[in-house]
C-alpha atoms as a PDB file:
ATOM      1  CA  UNK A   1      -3.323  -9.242  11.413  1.00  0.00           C
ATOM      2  CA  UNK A   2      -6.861  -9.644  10.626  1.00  0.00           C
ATOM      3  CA  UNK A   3      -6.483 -12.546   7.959  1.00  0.00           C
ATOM      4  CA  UNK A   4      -4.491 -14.572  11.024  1.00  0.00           C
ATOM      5  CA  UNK A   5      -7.224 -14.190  13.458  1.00  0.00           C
ATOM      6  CA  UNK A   6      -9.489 -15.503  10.214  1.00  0.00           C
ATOM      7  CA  UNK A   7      -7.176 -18.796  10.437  1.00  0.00           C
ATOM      8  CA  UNK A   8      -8.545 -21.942  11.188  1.00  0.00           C
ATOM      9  CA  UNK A   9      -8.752 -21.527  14.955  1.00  0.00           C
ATOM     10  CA  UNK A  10      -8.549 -25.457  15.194  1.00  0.00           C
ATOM     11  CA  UNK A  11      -5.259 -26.194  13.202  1.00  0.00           C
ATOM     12  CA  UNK A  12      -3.707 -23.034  14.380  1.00  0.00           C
ATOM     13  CA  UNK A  13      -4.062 -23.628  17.931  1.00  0.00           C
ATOM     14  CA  UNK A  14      -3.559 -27.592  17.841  1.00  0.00           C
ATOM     15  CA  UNK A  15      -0.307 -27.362  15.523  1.00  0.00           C
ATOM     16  CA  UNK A  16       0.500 -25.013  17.870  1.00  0.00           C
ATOM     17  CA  UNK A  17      12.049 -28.793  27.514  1.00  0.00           C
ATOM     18  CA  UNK A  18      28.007 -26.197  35.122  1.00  0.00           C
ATOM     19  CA  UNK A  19      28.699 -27.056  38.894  1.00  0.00           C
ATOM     20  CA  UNK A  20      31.998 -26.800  39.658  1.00  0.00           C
ATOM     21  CA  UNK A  21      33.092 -29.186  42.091  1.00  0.00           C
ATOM     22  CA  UNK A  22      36.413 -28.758  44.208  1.00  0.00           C
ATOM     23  CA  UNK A  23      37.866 -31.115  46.710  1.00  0.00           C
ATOM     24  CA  UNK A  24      38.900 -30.203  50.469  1.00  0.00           C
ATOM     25  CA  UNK A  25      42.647 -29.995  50.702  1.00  0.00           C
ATOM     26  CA  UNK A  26      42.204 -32.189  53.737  1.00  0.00           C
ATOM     27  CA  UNK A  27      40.587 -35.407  53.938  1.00  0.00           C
ATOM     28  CA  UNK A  28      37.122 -35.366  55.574  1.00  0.00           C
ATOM     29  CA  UNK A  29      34.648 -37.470  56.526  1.00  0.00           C
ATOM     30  CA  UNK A  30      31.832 -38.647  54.627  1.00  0.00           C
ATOM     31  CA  UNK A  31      29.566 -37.400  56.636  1.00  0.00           C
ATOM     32  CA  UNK A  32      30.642 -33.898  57.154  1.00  0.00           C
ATOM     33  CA  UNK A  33      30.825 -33.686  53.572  1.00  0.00           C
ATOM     34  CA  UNK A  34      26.760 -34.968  52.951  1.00  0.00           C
ATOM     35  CA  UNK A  35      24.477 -32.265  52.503  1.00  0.00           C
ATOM     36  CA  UNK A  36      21.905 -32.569  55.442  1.00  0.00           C
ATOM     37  CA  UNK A  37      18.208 -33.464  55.372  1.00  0.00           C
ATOM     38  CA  UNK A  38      17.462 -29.865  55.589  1.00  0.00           C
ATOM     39  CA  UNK A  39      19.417 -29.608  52.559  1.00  0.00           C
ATOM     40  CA  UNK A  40      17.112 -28.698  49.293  1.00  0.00           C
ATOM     41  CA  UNK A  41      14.842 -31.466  47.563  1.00  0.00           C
ATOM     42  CA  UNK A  42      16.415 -33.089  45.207  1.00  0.00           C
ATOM     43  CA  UNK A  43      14.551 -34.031  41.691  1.00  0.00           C
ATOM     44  CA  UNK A  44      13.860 -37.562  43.148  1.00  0.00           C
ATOM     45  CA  UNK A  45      11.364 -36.231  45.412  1.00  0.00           C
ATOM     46  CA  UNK A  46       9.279 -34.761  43.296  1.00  0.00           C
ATOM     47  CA  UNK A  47       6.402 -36.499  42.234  1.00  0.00           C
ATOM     48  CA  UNK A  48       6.487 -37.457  38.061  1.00  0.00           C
ATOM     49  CA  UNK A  49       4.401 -35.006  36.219  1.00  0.00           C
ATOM     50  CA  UNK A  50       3.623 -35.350  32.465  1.00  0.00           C
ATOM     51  CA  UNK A  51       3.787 -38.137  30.250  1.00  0.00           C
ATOM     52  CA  UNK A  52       5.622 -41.117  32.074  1.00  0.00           C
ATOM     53  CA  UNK A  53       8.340 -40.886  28.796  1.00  0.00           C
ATOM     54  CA  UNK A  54       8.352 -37.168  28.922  1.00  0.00           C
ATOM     55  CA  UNK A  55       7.983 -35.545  32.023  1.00  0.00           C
ATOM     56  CA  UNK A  56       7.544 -32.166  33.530  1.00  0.00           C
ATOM     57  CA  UNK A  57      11.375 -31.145  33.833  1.00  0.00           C
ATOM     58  CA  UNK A  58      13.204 -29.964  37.393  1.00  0.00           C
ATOM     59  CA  UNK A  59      14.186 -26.637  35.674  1.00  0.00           C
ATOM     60  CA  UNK A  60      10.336 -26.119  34.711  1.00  0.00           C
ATOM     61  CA  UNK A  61       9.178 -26.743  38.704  1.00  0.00           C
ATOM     62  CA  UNK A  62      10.703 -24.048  40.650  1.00  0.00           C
ATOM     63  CA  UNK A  63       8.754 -20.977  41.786  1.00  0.00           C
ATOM     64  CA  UNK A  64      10.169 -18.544  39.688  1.00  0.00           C
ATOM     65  CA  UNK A  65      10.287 -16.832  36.518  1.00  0.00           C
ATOM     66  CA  UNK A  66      12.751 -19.081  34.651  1.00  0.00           C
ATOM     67  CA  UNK A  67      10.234 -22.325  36.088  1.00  0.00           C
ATOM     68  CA  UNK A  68       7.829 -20.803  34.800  1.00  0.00           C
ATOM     69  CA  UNK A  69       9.153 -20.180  31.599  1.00  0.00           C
ATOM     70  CA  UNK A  70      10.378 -23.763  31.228  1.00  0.00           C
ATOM     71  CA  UNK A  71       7.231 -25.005  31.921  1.00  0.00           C
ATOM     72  CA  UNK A  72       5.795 -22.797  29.077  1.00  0.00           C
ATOM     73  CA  UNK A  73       8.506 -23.931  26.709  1.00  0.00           C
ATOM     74  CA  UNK A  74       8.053 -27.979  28.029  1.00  0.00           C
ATOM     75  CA  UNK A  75       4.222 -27.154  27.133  1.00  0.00           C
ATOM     76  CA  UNK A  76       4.801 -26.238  24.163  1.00  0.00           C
ATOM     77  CA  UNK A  77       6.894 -29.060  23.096  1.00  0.00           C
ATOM     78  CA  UNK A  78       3.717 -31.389  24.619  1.00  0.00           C
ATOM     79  CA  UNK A  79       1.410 -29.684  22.111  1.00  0.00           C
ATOM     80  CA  UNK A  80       4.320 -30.978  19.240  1.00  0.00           C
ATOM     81  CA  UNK A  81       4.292 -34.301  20.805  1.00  0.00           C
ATOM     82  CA  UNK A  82       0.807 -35.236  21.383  1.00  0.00           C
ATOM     83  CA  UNK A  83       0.023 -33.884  17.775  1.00  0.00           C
ATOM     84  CA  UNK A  84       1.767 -36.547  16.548  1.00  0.00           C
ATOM     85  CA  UNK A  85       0.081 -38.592  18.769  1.00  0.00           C
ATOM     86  CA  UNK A  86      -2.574 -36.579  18.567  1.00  0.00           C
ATOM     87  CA  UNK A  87      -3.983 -37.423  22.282  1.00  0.00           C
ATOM     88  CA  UNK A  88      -5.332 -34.986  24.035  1.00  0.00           C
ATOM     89  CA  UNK A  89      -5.096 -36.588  27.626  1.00  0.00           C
ATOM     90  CA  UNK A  90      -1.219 -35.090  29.008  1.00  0.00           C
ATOM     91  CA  UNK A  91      -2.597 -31.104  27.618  1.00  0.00           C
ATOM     92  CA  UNK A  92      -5.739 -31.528  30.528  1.00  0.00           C
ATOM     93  CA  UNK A  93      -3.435 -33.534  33.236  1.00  0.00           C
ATOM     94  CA  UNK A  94      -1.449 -30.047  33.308  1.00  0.00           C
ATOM     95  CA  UNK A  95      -4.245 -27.794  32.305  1.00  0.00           C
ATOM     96  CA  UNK A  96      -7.657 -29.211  33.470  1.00  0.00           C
ATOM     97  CA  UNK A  97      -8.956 -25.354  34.063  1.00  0.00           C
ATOM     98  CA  UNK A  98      -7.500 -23.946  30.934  1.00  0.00           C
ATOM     99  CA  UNK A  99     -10.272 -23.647  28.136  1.00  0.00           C
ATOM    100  CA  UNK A 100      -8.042 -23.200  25.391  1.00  0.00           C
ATOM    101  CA  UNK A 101      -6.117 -25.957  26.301  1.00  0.00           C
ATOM    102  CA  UNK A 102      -9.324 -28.000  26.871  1.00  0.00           C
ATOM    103  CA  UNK A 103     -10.726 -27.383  23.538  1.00  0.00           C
ATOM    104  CA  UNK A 104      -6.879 -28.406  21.583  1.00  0.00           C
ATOM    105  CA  UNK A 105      -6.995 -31.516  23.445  1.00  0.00           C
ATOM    106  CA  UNK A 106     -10.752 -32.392  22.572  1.00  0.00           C
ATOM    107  CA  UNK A 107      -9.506 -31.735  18.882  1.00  0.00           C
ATOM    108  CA  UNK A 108      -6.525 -34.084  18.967  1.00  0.00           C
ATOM    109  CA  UNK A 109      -8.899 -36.608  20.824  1.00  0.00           C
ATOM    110  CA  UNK A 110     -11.370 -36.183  18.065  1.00  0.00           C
ATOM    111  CA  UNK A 111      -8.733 -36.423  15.004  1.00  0.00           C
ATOM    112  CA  UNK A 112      -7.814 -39.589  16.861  1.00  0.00           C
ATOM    113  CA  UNK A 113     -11.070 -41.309  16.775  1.00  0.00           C
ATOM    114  CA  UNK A 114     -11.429 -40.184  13.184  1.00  0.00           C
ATOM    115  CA  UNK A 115      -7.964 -41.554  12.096  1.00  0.00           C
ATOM    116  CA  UNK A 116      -6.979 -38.303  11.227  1.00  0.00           C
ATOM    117  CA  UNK A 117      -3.835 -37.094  11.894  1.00  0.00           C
ATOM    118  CA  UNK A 118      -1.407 -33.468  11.445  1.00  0.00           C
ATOM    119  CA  UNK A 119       0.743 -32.767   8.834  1.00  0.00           C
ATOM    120  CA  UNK A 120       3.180 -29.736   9.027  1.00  0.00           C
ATOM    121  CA  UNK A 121       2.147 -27.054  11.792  1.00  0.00           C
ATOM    122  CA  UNK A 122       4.729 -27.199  14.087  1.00  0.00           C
ATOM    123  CA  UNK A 123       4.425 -24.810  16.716  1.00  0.00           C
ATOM    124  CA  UNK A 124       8.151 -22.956  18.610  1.00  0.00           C
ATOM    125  CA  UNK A 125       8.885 -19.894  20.226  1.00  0.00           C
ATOM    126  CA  UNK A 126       9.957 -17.314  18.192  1.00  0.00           C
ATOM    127  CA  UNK A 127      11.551 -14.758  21.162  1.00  0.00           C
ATOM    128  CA  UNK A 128      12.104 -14.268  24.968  1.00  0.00           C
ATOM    129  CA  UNK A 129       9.581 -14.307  27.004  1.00  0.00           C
ATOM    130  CA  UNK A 130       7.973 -11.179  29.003  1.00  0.00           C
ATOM    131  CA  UNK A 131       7.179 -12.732  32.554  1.00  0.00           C
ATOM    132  CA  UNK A 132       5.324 -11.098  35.381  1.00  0.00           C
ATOM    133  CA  UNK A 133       5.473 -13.013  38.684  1.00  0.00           C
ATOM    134  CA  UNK A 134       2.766 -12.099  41.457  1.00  0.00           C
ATOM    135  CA  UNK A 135       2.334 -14.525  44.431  1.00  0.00           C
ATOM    136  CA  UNK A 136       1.185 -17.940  42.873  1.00  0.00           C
ATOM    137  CA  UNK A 137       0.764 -16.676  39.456  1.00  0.00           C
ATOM    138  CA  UNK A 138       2.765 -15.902  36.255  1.00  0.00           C
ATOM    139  CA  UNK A 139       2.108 -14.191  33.328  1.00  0.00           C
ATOM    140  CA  UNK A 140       3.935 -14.683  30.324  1.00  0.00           C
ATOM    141  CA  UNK A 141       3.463 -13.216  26.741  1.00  0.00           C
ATOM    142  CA  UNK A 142       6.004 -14.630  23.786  1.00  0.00           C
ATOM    143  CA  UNK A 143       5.721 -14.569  19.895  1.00  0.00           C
ATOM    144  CA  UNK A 144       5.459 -18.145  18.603  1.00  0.00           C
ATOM    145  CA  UNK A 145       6.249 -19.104  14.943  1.00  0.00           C
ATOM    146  CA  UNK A 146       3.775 -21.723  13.127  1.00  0.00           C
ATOM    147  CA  UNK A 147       5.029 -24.215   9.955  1.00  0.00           C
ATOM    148  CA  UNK A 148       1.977 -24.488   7.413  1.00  0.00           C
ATOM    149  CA  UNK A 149       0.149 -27.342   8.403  1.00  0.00           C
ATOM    150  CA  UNK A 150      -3.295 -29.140   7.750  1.00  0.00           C
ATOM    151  CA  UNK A 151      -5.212 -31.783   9.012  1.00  0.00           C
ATOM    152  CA  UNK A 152      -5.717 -35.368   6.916  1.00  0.00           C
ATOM    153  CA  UNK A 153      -7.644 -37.789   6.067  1.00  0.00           C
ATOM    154  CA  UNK A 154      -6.460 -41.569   6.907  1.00  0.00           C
ATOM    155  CA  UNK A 155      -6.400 -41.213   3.102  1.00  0.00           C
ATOM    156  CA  UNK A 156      -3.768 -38.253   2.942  1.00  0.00           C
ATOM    157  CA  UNK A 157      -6.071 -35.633   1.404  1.00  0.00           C
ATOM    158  CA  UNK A 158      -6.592 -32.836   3.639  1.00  0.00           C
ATOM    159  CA  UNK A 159      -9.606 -32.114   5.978  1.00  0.00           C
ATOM    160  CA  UNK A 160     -11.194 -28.865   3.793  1.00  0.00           C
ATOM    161  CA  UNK A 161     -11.086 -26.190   5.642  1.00  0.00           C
ATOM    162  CA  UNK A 162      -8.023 -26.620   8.171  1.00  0.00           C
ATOM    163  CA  UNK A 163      -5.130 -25.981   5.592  1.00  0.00           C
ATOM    164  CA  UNK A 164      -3.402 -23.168   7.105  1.00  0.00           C
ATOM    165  CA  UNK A 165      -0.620 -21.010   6.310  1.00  0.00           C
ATOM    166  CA  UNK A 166       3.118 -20.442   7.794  1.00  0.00           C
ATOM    167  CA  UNK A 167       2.797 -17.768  10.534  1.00  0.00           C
ATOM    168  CA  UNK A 168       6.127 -16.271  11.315  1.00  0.00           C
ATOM    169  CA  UNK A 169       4.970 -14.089  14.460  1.00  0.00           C
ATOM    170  CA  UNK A 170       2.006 -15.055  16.363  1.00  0.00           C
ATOM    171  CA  UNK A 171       1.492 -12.621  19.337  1.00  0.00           C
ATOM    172  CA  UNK A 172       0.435 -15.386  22.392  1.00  0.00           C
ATOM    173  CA  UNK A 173      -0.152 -15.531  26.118  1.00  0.00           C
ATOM    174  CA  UNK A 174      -0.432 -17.840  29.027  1.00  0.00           C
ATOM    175  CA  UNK A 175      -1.299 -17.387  32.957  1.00  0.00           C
ATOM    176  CA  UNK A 176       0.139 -20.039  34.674  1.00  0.00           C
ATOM    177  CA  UNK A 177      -0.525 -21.142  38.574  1.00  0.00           C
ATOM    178  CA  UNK A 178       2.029 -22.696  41.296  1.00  0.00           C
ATOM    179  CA  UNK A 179       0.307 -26.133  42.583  1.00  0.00           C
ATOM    180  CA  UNK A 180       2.850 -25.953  46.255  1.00  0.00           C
ATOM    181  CA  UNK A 181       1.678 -29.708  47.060  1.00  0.00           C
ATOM    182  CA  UNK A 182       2.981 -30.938  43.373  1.00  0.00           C
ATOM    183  CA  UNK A 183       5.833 -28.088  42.996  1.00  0.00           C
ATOM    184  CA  UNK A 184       4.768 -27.239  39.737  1.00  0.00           C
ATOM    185  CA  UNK A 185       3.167 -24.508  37.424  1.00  0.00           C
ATOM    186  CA  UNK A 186       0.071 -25.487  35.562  1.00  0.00           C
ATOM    187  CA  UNK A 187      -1.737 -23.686  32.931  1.00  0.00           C
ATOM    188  CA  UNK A 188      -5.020 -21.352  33.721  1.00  0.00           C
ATOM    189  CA  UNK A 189      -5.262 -19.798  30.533  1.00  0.00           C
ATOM    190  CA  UNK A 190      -3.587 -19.844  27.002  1.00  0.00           C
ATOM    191  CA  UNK A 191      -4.072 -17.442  23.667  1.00  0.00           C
ATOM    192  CA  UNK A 192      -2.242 -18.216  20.185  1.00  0.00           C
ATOM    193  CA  UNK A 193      -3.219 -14.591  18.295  1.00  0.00           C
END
């Protein structure tokens, strides 16, 4: 466990988404059959959060613990995206008081103004969660499984110092917060290892 905490801190954290419906055996009007204004939101009134071509989804903005678990697993597919990107920009829209997230997207800003890019290092969740709700918070802890990865050179050689290793079970963390006016979770705090 001790060699994985020695890991580049920088790759490892940077290479770190059935109604049934019946019919009335009598015929009704329309407008008994319309769900009322007091009827729950539907998706097209919440405002677009995320990356205009890949948004928070519906399933990840509900105050509960599966939101808040689909916003964790959305996240994490934003940290695979924007690598390839790399732009660091959509990790502090949803983050902007989250230090670990800041300092992953200052990294993908800077291998961006370098030309640099990542090879390898893709980051997924490697079990269930373990989710503690409490007011307007959550608390999750997961495992999440790294690919060996490394950042390059415009060139192709790798960066020295950032080749990492496959890591099969990375113990990690998150506190999330609920943000009522948007009807979303955002991140307060994240921990690969």
């Amino acid at each position: 466990m001790r060699d994985l905490r020695g890991l580049n801190r920088v790759v490892i954290s940077v290479l770190v988404g059935t109604a049934v419906l019946t019919g009335c055996s009598e015929k009704q009007p329309a407008n008994d059959t319309l769900p009322s204004s007091s009827a729950a939101e539907t998706s097209e009134s919440l405002p677009e959060i995320g990356p205009a071509d890949f948004p928070v989804p519906d399933e990840a903005r509900t105050k509960d613990a599966a939101g808040a678990e689909a916003f964790m697993r959305y996240y994490i597919d934003l940290l695979g995206r924007q690598q390839s990107v790399p732009s660091g920009e959509p990790l502090r829209d949803l983050a902007p008081d989250c230090q670990e997230c800041l300092r992953i997207a200052q990294d993908m800003d800077e291998a961006a103004a370098a030309q640099r890019r990542f090879e390898g290092g893709k980051l997924t969740l490697a079990g269930e969660f373990g989710t503690a709700l409490a007011d307007d918070s959550a608390n999750l802890s997961f495992l999440t499984r790294i690919e060996a990865g490394a950042l390059v050179e415009p060139s192709g050689e790798p960066v020295p110092g950032t080749e990492s290793p496959a890591v099969e079970q990375l113990p990690s963390a998150a506190s999330l917060v609920w943000l009522p006016e948007a009807r979303c979770w955002q991140l307060e705090a994240l921990n690969f290892g």
